[in-house]
Protein backbone atom coordinates (compact mmCIF):
# COMPACT_ATOMS: atom_id res chain seq x y z
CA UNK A 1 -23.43 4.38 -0.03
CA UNK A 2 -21.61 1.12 0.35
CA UNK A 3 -19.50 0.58 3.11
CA UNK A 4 -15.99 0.35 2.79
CA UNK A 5 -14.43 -2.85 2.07
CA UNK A 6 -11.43 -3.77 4.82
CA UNK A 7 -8.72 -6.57 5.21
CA UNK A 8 -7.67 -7.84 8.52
CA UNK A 9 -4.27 -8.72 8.77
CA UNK A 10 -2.62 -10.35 11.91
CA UNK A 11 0.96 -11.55 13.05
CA UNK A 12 1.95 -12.42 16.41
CA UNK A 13 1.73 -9.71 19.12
CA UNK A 14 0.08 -8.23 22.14
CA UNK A 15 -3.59 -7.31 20.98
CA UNK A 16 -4.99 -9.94 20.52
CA UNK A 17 -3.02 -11.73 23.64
CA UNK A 18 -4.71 -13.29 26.50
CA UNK A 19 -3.33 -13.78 29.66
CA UNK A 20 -4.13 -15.32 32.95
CA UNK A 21 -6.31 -13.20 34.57
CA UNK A 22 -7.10 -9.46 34.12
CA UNK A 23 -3.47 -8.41 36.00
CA UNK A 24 -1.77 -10.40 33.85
CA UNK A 25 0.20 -7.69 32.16
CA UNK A 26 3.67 -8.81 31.52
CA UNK A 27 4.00 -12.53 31.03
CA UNK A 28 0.84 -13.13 29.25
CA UNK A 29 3.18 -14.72 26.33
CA UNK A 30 3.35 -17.79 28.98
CA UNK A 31 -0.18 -17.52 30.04
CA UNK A 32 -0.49 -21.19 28.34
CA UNK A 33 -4.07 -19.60 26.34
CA UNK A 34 -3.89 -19.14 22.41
CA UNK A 35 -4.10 -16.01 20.89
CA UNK A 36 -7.66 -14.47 19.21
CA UNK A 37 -8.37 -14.73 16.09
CA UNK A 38 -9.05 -12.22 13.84
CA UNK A 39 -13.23 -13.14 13.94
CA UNK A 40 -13.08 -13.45 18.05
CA UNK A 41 -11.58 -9.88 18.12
CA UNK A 42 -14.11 -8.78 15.39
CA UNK A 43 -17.22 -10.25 17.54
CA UNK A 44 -15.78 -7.93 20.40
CA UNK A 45 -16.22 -5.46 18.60
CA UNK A 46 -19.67 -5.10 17.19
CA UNK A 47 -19.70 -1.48 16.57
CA UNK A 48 -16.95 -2.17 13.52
CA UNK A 49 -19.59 -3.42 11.52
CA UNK A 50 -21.31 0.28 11.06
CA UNK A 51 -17.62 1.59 9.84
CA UNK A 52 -16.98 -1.49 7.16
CA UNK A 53 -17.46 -4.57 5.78
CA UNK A 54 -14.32 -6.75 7.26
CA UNK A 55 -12.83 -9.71 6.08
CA UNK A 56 -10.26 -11.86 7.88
CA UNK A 57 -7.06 -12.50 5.69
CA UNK A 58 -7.12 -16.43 4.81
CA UNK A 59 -3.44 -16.38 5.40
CA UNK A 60 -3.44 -15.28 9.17
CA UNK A 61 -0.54 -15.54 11.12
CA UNK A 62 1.64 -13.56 9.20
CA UNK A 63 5.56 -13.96 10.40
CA UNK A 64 7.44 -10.43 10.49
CA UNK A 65 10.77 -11.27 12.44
CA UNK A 66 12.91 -11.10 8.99
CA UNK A 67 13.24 -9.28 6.24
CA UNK A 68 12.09 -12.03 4.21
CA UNK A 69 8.86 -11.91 6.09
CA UNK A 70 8.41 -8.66 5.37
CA UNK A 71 9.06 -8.63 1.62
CA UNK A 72 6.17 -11.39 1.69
CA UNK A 73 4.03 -9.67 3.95
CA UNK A 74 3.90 -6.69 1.68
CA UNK A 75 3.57 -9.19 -1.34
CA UNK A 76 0.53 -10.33 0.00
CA UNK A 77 -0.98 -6.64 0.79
CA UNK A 78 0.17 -4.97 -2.62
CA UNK A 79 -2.10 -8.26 -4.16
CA UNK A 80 -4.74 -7.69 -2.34
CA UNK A 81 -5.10 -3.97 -2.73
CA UNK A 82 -4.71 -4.50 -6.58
CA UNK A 83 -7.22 -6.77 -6.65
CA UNK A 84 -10.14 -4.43 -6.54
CA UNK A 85 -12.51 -5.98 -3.71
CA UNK A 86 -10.54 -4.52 -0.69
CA UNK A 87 -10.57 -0.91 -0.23
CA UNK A 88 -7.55 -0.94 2.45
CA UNK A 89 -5.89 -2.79 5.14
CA UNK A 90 -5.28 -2.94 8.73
CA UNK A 91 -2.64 -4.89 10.05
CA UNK A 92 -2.37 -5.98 13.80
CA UNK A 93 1.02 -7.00 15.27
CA UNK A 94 3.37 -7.26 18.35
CA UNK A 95 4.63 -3.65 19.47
CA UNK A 96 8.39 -4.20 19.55
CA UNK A 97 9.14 -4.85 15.53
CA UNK A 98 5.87 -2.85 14.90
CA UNK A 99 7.45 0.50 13.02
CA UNK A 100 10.39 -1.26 11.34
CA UNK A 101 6.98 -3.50 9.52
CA UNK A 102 5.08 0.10 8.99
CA UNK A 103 8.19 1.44 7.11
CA UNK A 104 9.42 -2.06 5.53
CA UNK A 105 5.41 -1.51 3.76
CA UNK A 106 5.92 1.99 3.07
CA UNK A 107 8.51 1.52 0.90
CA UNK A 108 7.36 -1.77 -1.03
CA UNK A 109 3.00 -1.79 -1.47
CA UNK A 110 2.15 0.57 -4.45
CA UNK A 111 -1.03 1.57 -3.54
CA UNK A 112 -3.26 4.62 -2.67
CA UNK A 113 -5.80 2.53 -0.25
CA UNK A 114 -5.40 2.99 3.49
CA UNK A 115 -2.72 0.33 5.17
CA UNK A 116 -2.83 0.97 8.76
CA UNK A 117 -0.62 -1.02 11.49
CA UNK A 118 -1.85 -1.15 15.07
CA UNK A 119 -1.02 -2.71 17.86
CA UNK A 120 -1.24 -2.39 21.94
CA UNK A 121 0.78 -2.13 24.81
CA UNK A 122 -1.52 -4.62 27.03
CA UNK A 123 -3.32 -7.83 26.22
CA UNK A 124 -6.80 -7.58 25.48
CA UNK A 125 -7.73 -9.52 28.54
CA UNK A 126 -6.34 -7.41 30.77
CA UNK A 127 -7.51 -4.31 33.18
CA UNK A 128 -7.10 -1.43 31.21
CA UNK A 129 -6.13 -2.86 28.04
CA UNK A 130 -5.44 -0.36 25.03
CA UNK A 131 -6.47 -3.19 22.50
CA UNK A 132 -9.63 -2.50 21.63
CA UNK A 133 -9.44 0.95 21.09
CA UNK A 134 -6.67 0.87 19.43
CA UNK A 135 -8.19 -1.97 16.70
CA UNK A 136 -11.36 0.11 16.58
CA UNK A 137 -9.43 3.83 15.55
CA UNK A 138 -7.17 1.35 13.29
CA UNK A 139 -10.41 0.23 11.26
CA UNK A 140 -11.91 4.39 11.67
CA UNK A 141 -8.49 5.85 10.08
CA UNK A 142 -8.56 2.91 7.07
CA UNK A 143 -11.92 4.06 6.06
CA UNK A 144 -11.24 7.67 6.74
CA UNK A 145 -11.01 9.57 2.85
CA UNK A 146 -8.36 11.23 3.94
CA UNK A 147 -6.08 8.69 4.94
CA UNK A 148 -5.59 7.55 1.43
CA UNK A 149 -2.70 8.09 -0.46
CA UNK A 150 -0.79 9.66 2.85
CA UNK A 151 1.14 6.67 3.38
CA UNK A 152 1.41 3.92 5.77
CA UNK A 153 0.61 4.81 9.48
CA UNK A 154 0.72 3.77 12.37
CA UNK A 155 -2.41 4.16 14.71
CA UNK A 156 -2.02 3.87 18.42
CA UNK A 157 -3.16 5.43 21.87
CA UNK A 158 -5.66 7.71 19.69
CA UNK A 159 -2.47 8.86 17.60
CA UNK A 160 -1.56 8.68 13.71
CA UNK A 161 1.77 8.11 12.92
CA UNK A 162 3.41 8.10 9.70
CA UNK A 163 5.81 5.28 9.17
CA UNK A 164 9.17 6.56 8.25
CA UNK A 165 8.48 8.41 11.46
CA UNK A 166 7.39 6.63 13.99
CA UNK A 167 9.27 4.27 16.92
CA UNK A 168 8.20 3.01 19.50
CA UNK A 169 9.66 4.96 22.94
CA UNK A 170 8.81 3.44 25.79
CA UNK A 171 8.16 -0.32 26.97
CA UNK A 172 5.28 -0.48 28.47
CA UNK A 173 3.29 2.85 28.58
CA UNK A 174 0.23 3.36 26.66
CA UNK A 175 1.63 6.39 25.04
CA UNK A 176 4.82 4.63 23.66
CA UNK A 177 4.40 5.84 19.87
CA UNK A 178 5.87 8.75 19.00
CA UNK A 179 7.06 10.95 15.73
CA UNK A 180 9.91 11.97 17.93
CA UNK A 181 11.24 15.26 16.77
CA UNK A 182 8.65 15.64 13.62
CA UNK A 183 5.62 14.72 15.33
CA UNK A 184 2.31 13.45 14.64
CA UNK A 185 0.02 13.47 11.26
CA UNK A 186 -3.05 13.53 13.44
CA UNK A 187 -5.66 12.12 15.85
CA UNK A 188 -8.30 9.38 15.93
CA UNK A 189 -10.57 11.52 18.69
CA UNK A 190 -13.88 10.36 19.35
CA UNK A 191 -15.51 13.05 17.00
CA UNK A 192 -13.83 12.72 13.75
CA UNK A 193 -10.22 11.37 12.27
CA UNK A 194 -7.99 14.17 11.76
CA UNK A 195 -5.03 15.26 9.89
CA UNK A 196 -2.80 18.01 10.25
CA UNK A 197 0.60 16.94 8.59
CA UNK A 198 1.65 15.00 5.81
CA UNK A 199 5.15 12.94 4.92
CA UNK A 200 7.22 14.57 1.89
CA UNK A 201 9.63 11.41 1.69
CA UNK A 202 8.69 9.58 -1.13
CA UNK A 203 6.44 6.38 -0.43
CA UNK A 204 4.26 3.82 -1.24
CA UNK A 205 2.15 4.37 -4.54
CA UNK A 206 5.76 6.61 -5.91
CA UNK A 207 8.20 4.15 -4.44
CA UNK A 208 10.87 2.46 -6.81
CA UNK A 209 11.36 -0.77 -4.40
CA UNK A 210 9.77 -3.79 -6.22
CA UNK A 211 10.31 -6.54 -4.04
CA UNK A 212 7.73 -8.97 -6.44
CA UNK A 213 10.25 -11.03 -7.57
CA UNK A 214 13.00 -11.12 -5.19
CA UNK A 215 13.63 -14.52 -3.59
CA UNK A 216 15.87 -13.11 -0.36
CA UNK A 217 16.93 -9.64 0.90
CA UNK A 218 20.44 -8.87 0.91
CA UNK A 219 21.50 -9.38 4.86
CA UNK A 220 22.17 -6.29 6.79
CA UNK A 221 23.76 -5.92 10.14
CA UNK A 222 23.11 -3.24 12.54
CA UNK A 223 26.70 -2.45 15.22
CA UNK A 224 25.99 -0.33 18.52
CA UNK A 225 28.62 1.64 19.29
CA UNK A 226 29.14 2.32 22.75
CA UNK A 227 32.48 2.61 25.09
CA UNK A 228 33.19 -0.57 25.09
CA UNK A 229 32.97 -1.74 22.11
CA UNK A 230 35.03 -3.99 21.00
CA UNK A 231 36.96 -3.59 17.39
CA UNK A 232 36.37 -6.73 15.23
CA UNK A 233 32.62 -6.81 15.14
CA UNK A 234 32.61 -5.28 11.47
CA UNK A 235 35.04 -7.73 10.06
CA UNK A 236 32.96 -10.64 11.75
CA UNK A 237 29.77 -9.20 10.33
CA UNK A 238 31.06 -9.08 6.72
CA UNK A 239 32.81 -12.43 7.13
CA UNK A 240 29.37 -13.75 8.41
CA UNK A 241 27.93 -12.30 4.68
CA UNK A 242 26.40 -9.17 5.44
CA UNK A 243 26.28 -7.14 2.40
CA UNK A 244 25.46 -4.11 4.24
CA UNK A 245 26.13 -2.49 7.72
CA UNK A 246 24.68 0.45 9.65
CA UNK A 247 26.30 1.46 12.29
CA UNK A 248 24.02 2.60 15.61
CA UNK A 249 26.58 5.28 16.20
CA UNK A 250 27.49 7.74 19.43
CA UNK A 251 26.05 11.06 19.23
CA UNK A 252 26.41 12.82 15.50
CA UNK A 253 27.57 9.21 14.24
CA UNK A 254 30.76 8.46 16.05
CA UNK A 255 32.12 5.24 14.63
CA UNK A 256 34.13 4.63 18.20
CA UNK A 257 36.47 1.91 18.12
CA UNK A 258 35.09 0.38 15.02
CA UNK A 259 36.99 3.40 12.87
CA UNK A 260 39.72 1.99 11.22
CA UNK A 261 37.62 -1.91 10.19
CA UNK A 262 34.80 0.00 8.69
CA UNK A 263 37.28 2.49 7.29
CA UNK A 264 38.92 -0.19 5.49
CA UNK A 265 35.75 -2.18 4.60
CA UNK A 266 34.36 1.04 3.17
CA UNK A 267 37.92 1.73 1.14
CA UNK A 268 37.60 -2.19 -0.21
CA UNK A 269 34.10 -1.95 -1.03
CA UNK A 270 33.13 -5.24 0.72
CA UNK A 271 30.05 -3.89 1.88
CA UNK A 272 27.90 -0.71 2.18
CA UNK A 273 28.52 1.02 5.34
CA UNK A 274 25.54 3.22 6.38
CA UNK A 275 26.05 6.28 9.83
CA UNK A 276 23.05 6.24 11.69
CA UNK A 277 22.85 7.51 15.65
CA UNK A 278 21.93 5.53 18.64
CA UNK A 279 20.38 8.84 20.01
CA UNK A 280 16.62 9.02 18.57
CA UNK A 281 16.83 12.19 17.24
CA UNK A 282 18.45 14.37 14.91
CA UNK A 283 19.88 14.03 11.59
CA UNK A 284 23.52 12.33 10.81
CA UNK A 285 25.15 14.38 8.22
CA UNK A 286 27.04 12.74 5.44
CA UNK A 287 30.36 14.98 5.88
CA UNK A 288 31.11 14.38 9.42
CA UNK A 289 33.86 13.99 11.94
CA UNK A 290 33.61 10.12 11.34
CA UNK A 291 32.79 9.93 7.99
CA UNK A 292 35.18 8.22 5.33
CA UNK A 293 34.92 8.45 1.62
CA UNK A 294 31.84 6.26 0.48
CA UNK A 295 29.94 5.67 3.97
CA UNK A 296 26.08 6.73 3.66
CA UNK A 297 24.54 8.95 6.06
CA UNK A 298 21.10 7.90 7.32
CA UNK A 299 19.98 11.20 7.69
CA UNK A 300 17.04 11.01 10.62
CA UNK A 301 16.32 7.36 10.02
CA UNK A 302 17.16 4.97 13.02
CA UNK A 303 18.92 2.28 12.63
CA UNK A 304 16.82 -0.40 12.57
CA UNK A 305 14.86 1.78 9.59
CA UNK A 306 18.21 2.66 7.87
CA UNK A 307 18.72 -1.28 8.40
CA UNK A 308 15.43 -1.93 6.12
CA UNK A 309 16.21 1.34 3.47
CA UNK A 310 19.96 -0.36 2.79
CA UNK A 311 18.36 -3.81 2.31
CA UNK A 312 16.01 -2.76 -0.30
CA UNK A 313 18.56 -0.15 -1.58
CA UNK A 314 21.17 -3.26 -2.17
CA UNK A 315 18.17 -4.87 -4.58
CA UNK A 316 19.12 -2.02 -6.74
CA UNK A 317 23.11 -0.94 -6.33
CA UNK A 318 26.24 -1.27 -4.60
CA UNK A 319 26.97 2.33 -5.39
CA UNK A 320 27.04 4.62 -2.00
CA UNK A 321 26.44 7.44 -4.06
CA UNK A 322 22.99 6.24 -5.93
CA UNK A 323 22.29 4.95 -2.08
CA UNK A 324 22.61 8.37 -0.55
CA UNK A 325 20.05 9.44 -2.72
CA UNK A 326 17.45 6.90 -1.86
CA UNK A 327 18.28 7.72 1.71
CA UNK A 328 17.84 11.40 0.51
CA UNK A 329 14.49 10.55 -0.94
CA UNK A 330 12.70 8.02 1.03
């Protein structure tokens, strides 16, 4: 049988990092030495050429600290996926934006084939690094049958993650992926890759997001609420052009001392107003204690995802009923 036919993707990040020396575990960013390419981590790595036949992505760096980036990241995957000579994708970036990029794909590449986002949590030249292994189970899950059609995931510390789920919970522990309060889809152990779970939210291949054509995503703000925070950040965010907002709220979805501006920019319809919770678990229901007329709740979704969900969601409506039910849905 053929092997299967990969794509490796990379944008800045940790993995494929080098620092100083082999303790050089938290300024390696400075370390002054360039990052690996996709063909020196590949030549690491010999074993990877039993699993598939890899090909480093031409376009390599790929940017992912906007939205924009993101709708032209996925551009590039959903092309190469349709094109018939690559059988899936991995995708290697920097751990801190790495789930809001798994769920920003998710939503936008219409495909079956395998995408699977790794990263690590130490550079690859240093003691201990999680890099390798993590790049290695990354390429094992994309050629896995099973892993088509369940989505994107994220693959990390010997864990699959699906994307809607996953965030990133601790700074610098190997472990810090986690499905929070749904869990994991399954395990890269060193047997077999298996699954045990599947998403039910609506995704990739089914999704409704076409983002093909779109020159800019409509700008989103996320607000933390917290005791001090200061009312006026709301108005200044909608004078500033944000179309949408999502407010990181206390507990349930407590709008604090940003009640009454949101209130009023939610009456006035100047911009979609989304409750999410700064808490990291749980769902925020859509009749609440905080809740006006017309505000979206964002259900279990952080706010940094909800953040992504109301972008795309504002390609399509300003209506907060039509986007409750694509926050229902996806």
């Amino acid at each position: 049988m053929p092997k299967p036919r990969l794509r490796l993707m990379i944008a800045p990040g940790t993995l494929h990092s080098r620092g100083r020396d082999r303790m050089d575990f938290t300024r390696y960013g400075r370390s002054g030495r360039p990052r690996m390419s996709g063909e020196e981590l590949l030549q690491t790595l010999p074993e990877l050429a039993a699993l598939a036949g890899i090909e480093v992505d031409a376009s390599n760096p790929h940017e992912v600290a906007t939205h924009d980036d993101l709708r032209r990241l996925a551009v590039r995957i959903e092309k190469i996926l349709a094109g018939g000579e690559t059988d899936g994708v991995v995708f290697v970036q920097g751990t801190n934006s790495l789930e809001e990029t798994a769920y920003f794909l998710n939503l936008t590449v219409h495909s079956d084939k395998p995408v699977v986002v790794t990263g690590a949590q130490r550079p690859y030249t240093a003691l201990s690094t999680d890099g390798p292994l993590n790049l290695f189970n990354a390429i094992r899950v994309a050629v896995a049958p099973a892993t088509r059609g369940k989505g994107v995931v994220v693959v990390m510390n010997d864990e699959i993650n699906a994307a809607r789920e996953v965030t990133k919970t601790n700074t610098y522990r190997v472990q810090a992926f986690r499905g929070r309060d749904l869990g994991l889809l399954g395990y890269a152990d060193a047997d077999a890759v298996v699954y045990y779970h599947a998403t039910l939210k609506r995704h990739t291949r089914d999704s409704e997001f076409d983002v093909s054509a779109v020159e800019r995503m409509p700008p989103v703000d996320v607000l933390y609420v917290h005791a001090g925070c200061r009312p006026g950040l709301a108005e200044a965010a909608v004078n500033a052009g944000a179309r949408g907002l999502v407010i990181a709220g206390a507990g349930a979805g407590s709008t604090g001392n940003l009640a009454g501006e949101i209130g009023a920019i939610v009456e006035q319809r100047r911009a979609v107003v989304v409750q999410s919770s700064r808490v990291g678990e749980g769902r925020v229901l859509r009749e609440n204690n905080w809740s006006e007329p017309g505000m979206v709740a964002a259900d279990n979704l952080p706010p940094h995802k909800a953040a992504i969900l109301l972008s795309l969601a504002l390609l399509k409506t300003n209506d907060p009923d039509a986007i409750q039910k694509l926050f229902d849905t996806y």
